[in-house]
Protein backbone atom coordinates (compact mmCIF):
# COMPACT_ATOMS: atom_id res chain seq x y z
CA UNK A 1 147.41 29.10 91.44
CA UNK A 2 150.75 27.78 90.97
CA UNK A 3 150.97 25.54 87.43
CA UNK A 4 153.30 23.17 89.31
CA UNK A 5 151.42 23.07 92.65
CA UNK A 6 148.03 22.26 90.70
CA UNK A 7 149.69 19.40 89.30
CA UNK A 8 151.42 17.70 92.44
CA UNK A 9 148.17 18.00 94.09
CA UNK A 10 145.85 16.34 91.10
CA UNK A 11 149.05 13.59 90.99
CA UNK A 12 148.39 12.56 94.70
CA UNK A 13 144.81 12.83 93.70
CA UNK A 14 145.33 9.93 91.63
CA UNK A 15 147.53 7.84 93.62
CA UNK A 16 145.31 8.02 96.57
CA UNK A 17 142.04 7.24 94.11
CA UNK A 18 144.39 4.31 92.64
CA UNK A 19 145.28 3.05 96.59
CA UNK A 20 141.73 3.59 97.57
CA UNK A 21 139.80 1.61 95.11
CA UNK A 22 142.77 -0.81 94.20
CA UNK A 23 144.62 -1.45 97.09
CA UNK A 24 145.85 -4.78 96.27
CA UNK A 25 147.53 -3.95 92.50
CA UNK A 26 148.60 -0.97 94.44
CA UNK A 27 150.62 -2.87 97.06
CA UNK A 28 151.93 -4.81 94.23
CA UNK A 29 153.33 -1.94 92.48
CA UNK A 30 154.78 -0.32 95.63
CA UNK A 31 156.63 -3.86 96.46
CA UNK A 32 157.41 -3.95 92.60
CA UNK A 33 159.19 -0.17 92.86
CA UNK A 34 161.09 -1.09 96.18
CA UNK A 35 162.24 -4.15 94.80
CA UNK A 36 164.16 -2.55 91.69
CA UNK A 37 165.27 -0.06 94.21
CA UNK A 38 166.96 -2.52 96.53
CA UNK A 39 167.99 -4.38 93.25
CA UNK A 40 169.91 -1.22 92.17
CA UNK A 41 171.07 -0.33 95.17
CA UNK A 42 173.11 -3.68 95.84
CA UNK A 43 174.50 -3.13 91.98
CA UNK A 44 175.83 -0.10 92.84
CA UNK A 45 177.48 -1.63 95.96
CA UNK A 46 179.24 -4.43 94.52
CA UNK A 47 180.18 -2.17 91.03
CA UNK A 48 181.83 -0.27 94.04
CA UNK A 49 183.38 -2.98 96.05
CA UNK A 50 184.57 -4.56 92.80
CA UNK A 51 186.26 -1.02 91.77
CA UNK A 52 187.95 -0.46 94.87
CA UNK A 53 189.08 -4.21 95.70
């Protein structure tokens, strides 16, 4: 079996084991991870508006 195949499947393995049994700290995170997404994403928007104004 595939080196890289093995581990994406024991990684997913783990995130659903961490959702399962800690779904709470888990829905934390995932609000945690969109949050500095969105946060980047509207710094890269106004670095852009600023360049171009």
């Amino acid at each position: 079996m595939n080196v890289k195949k093995v581990a994406t499947l024991v990684g997913v393995a783990l995130l659903l084991f961490y959702v399962i049994t800690q779904p709470t700290q888990a829905a934390g995170m995932f609000q945690g991870i969109l949050t500095w997404l969105r946060d980047g994403a509207e710094a890269i928007i106004t670095f852009l508006k600023n360049l171009f104004a």
